[in-house]
N, C-alpha and C. Protein backbone atom coordinates (compact mmCIF):
# COMPACT_ATOMS: atom_id res chain seq x y z
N UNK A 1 207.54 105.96 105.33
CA UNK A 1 206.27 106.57 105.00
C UNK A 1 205.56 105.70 103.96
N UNK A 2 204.42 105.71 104.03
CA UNK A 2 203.52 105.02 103.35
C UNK A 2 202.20 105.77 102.93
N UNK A 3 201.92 105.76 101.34
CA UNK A 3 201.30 107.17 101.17
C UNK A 3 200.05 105.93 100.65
N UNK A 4 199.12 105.75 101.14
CA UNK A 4 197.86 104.69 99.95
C UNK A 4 196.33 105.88 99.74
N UNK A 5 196.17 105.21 98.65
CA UNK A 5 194.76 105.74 98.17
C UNK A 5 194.08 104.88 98.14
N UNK A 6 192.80 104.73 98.65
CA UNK A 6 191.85 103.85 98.37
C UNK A 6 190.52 103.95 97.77
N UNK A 7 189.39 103.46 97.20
CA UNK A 7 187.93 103.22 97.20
C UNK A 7 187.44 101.83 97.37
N UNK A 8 186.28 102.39 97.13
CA UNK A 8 185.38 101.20 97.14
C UNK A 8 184.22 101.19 96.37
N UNK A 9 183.52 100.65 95.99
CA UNK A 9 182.20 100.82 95.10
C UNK A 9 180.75 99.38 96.00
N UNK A 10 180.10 99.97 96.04
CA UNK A 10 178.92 99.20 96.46
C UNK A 10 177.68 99.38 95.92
N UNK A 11 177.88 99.99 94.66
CA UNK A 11 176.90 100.37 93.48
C UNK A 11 175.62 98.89 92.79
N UNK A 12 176.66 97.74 93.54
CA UNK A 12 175.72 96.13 92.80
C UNK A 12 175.02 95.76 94.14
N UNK A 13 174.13 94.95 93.93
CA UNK A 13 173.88 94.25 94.98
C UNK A 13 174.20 93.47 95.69
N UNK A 14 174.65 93.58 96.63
CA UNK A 14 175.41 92.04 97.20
C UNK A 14 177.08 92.18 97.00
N UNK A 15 177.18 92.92 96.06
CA UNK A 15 178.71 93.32 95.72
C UNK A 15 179.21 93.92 96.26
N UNK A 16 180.89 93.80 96.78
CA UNK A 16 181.57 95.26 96.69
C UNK A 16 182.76 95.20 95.95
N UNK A 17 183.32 95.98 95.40
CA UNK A 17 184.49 95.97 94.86
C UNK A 17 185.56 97.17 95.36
N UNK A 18 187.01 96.77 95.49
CA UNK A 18 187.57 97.80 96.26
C UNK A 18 189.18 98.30 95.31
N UNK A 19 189.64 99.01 95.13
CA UNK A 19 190.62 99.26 94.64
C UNK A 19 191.37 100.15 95.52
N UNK A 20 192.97 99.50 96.21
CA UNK A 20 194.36 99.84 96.63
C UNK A 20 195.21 100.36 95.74
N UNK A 21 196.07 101.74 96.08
CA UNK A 21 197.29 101.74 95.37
C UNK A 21 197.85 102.65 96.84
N UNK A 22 199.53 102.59 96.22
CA UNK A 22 199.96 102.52 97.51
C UNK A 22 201.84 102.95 97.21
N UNK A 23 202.08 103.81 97.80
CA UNK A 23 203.55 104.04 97.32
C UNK A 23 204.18 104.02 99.07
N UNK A 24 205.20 103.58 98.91
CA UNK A 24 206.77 102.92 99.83
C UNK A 24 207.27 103.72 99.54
N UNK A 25 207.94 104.49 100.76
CA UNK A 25 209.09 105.57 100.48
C UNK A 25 210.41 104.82 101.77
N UNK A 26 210.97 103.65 101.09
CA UNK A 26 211.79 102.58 102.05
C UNK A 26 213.12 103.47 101.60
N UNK A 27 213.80 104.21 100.69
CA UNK A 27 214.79 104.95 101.32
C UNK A 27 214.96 105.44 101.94
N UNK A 28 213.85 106.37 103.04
CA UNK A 28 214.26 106.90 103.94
C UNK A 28 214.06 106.83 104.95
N UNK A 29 213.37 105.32 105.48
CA UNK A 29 213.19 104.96 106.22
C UNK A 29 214.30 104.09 107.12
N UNK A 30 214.38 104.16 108.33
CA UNK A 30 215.53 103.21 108.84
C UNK A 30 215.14 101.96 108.93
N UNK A 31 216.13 101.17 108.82
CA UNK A 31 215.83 99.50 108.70
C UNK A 31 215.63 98.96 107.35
N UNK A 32 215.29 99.76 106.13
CA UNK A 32 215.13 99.51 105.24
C UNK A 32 216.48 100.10 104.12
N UNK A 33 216.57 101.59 104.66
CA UNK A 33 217.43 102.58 103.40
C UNK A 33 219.15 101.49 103.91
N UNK A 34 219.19 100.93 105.32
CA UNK A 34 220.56 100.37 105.33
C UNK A 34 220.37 99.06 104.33
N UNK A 35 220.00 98.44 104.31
CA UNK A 35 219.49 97.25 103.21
C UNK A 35 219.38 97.66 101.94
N UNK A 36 219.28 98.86 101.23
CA UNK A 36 219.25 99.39 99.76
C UNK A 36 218.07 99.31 99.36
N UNK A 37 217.01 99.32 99.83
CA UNK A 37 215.39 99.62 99.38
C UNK A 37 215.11 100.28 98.82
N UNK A 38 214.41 100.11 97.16
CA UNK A 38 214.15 101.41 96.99
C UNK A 38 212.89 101.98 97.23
N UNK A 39 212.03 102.90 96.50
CA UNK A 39 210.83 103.17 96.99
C UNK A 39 210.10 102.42 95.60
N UNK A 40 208.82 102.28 96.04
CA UNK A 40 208.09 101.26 95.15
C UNK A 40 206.36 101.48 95.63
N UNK A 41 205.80 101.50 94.14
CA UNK A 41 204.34 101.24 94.11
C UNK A 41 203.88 99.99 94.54
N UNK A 42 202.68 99.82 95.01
CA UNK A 42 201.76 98.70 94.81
C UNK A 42 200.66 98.90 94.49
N UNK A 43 199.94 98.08 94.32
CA UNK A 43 198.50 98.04 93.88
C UNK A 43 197.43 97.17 94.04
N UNK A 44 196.36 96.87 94.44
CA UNK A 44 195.59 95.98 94.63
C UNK A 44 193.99 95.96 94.23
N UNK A 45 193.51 95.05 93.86
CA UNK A 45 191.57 95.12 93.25
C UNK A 45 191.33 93.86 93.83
N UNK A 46 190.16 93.95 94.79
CA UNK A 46 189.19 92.78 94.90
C UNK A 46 187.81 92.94 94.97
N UNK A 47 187.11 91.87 94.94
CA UNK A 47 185.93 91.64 94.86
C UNK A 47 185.02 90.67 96.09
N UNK A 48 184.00 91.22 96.99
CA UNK A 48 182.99 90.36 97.89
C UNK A 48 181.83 90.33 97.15
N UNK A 49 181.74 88.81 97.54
CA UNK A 49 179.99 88.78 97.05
C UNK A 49 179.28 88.22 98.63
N UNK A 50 177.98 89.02 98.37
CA UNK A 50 177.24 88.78 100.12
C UNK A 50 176.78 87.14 99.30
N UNK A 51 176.37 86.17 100.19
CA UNK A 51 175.79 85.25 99.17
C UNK A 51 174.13 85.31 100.11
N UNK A 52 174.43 85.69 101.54
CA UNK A 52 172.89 85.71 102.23
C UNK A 52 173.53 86.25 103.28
N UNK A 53 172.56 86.72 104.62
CA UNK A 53 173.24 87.19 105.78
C UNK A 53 174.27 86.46 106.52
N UNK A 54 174.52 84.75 106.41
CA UNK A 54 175.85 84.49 106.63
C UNK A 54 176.66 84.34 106.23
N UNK A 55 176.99 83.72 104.79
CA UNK A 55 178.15 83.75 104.02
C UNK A 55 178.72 84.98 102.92
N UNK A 56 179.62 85.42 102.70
CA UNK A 56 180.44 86.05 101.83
C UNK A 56 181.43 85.74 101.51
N UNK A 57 182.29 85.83 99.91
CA UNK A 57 183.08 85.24 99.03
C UNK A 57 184.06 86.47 99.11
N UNK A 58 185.37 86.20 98.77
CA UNK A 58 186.54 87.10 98.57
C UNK A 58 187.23 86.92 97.47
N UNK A 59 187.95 87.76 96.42
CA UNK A 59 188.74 87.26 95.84
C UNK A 59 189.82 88.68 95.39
N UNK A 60 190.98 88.38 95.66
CA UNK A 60 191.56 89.82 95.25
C UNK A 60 192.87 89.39 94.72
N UNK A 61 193.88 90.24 93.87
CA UNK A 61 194.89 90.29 93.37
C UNK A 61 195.32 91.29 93.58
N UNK A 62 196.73 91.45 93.77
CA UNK A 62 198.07 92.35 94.53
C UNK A 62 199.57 92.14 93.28
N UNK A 63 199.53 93.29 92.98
CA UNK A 63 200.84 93.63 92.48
C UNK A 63 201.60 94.35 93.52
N UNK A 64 202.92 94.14 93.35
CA UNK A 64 204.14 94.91 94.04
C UNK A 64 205.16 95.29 93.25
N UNK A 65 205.64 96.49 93.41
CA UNK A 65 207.27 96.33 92.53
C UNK A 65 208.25 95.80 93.73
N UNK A 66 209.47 95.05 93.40
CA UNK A 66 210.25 94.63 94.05
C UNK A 66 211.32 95.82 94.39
N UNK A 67 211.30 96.03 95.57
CA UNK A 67 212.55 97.13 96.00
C UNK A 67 213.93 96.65 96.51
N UNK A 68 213.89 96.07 95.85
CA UNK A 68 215.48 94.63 95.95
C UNK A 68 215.89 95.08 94.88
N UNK A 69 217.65 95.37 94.62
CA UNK A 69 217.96 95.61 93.48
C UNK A 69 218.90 94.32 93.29
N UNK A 70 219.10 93.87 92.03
CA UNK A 70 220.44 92.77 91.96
C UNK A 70 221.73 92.95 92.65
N UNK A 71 221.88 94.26 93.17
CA UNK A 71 223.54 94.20 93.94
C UNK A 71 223.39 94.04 95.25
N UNK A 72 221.67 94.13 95.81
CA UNK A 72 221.73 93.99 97.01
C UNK A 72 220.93 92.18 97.55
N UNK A 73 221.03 91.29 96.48
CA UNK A 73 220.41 90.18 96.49
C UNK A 73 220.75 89.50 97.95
N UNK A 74 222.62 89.52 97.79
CA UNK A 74 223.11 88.94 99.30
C UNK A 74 222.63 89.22 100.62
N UNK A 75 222.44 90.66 100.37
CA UNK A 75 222.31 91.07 101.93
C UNK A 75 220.82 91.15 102.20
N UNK A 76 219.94 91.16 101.32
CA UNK A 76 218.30 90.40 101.71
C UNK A 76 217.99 89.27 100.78
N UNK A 77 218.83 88.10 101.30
CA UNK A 77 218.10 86.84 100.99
C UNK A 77 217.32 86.54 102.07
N UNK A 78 217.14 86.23 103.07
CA UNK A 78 215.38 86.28 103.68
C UNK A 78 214.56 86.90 103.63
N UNK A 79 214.46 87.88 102.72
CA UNK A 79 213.61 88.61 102.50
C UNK A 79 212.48 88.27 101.12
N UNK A 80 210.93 87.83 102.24
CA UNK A 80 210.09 87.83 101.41
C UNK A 80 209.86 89.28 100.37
N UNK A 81 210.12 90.26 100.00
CA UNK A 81 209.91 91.03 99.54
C UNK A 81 210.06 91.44 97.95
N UNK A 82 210.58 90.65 97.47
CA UNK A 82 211.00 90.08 96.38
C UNK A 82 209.61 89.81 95.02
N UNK A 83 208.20 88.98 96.19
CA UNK A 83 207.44 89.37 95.17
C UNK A 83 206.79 89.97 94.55
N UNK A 84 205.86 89.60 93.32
CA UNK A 84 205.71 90.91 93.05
C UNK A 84 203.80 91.03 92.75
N UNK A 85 203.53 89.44 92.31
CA UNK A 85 202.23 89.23 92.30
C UNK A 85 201.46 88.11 93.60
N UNK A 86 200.50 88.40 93.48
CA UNK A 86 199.67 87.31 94.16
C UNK A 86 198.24 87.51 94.03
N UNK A 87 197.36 86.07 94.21
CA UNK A 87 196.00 86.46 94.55
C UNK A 87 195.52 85.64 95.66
N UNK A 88 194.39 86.45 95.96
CA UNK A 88 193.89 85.82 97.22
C UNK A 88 192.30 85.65 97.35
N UNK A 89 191.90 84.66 98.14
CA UNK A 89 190.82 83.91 98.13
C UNK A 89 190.19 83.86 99.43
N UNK A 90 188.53 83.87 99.77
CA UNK A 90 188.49 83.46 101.29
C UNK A 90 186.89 83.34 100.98
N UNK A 91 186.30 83.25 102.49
CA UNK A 91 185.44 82.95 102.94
C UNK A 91 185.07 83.52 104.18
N UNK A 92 183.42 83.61 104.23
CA UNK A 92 183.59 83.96 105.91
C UNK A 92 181.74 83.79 106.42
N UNK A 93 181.81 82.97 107.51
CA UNK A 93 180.60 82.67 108.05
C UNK A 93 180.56 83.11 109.11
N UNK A 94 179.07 84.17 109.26
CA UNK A 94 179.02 84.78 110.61
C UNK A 94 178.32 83.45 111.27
N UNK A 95 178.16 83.36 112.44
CA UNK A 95 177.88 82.32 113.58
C UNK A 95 176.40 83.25 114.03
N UNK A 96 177.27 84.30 114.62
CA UNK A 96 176.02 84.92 115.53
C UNK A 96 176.09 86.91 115.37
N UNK A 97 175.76 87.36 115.58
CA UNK A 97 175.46 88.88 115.63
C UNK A 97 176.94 89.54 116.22
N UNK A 98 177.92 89.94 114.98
CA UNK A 98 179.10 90.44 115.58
C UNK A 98 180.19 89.15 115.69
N UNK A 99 179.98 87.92 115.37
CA UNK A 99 180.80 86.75 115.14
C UNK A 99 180.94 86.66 113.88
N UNK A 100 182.14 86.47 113.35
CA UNK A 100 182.25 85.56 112.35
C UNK A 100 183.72 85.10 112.19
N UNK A 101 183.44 83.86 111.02
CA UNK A 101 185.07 82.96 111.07
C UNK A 101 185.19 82.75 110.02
N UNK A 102 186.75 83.32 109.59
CA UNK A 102 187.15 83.78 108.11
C UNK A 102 188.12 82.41 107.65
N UNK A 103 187.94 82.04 106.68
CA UNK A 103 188.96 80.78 105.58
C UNK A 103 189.29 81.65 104.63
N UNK A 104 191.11 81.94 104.33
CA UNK A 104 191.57 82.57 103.25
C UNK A 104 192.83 81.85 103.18
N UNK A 105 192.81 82.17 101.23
CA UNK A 105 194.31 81.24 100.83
C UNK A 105 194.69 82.55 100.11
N UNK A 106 196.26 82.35 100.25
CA UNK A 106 196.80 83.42 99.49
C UNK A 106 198.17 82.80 98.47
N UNK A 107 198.39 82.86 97.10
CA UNK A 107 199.13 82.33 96.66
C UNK A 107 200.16 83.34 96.12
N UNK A 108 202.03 83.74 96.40
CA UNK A 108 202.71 84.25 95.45
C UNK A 108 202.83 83.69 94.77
N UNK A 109 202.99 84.33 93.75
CA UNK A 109 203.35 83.69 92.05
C UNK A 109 205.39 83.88 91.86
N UNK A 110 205.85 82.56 91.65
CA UNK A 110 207.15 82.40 91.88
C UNK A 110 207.78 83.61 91.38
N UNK A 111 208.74 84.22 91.31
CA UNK A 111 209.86 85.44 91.55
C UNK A 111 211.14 84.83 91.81
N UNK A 112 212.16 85.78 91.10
CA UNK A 112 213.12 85.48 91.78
C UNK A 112 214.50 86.85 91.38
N UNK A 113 215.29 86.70 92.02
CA UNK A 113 215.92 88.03 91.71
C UNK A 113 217.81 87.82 91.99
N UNK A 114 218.86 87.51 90.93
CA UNK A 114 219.71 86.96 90.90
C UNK A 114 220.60 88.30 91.23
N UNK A 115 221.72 88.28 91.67
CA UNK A 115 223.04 89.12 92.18
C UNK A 115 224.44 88.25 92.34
N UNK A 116 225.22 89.46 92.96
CA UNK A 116 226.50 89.12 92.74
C UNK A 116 226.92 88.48 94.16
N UNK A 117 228.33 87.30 94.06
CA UNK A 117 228.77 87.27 95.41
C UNK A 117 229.58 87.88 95.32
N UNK A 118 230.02 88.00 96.87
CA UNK A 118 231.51 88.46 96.92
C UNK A 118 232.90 88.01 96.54
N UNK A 119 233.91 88.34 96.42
CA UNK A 119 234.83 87.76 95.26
C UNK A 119 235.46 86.54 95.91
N UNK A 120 235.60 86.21 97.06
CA UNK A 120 235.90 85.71 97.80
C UNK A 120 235.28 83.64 97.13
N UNK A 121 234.37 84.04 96.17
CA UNK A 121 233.46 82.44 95.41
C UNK A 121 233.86 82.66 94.00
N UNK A 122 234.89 83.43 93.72
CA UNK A 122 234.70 83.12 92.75
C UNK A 122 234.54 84.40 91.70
N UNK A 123 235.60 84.79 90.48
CA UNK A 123 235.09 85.51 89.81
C UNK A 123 233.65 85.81 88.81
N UNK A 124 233.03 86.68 89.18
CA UNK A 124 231.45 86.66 88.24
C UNK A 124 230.27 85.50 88.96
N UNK A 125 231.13 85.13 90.18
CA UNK A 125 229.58 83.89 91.16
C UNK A 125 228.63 84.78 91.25
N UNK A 126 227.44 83.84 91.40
CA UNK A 126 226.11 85.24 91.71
C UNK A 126 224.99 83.89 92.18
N UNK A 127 224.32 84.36 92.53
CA UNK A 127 222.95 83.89 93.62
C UNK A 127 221.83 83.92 93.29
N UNK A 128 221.00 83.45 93.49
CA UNK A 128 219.62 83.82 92.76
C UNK A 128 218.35 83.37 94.05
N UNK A 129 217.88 84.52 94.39
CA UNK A 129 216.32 84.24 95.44
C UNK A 129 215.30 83.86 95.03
N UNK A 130 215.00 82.73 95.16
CA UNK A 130 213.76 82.94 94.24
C UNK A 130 212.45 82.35 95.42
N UNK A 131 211.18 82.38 94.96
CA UNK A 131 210.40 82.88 95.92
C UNK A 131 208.92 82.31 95.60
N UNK A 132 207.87 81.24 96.26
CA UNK A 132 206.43 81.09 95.71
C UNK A 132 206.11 80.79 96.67
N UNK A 133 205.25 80.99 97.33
CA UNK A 133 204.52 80.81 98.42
C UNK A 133 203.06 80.17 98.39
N UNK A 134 202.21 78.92 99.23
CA UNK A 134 200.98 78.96 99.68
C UNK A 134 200.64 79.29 100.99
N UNK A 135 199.72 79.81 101.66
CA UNK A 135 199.25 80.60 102.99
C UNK A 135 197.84 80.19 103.07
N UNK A 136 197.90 79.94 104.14
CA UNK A 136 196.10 79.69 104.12
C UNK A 136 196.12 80.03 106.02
N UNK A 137 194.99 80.80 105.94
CA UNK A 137 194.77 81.58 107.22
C UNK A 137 193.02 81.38 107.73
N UNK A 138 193.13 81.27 109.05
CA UNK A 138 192.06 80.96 109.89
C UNK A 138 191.70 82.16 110.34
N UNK A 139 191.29 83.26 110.55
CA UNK A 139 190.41 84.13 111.89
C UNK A 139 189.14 84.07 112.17
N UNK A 140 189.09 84.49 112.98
CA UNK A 140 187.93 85.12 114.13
C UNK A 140 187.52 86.31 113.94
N UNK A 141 186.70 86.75 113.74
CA UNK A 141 186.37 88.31 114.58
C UNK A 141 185.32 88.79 115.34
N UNK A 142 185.69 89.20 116.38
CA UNK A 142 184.47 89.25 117.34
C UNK A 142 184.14 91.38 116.97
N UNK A 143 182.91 91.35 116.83
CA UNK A 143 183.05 93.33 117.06
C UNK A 143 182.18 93.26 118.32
N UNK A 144 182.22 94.51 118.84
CA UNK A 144 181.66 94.76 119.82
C UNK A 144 180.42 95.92 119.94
């Protein structure tokens, strides 16, 4: 389950500003509660500026709490989930009436989250995930 609240404000000209929050209920979900998930807030604020009828600017920032605990580091090390901040950036030029083509970068801010191995390495061995990401994304959107 996934419970979010949202707004938005379009009170400026040319502006909008939007504010996310958002609660994870990953214990009781399957696929997640076997992995040790716990449940966790997020949160998010960004900002568009129109600049004329074809271009508009993006810029937003995203908090997460990490629902990874240190005893369960081993059993989700591929797991992007770990971080906890990021911000994000874009662009977008309409072409034609109901076209437009979006440029966005998104950066995590490094994380990392250390645990135990199994005894089998070693008394007191432990692991550490750690995690930073760059993304940069192309779309389309056609409406109809």
């Amino acid at each position: 389950m996934i419970v979010s609240l949202g707004a938005a404000y379009t009170g400026v000209q040319d502006w909008t500003f939007a504010l996310d929050i958002r609660y994870f209920d990953y214990e009781n979900t399957d696929g997640f509660r076997e992995f040790g998930f716990s449940n966790v807030f997020s949160g998010a604020i960004g900002a568009q500026r129109r600049l004329n009828d074809c271009w508009h600017v993006r810029l937003g920032y995203n908090f997460n709490q990490n629902p990874i605990s240190a005893s369960d580091a081993l059993t989700n090390i591929v797991s992007p989930l770990i971080q906890e901040h990021n911000i994000t950036g874009g662009i977008s030029y309409r072409f034609a009436k109901g076209v437009d083509i979006s440029l966005a970068y998104v950066y995590l801010f490094e994380n990392e989250l250390t645990g135990p191995l199994p005894p089998l390495f070693g008394p007191g061995a432990t692991m550490t995930h750690r995690l930073s990401a760059h993304s940069a994304l192309v779309s389309v959107t056609v409406r109809y």
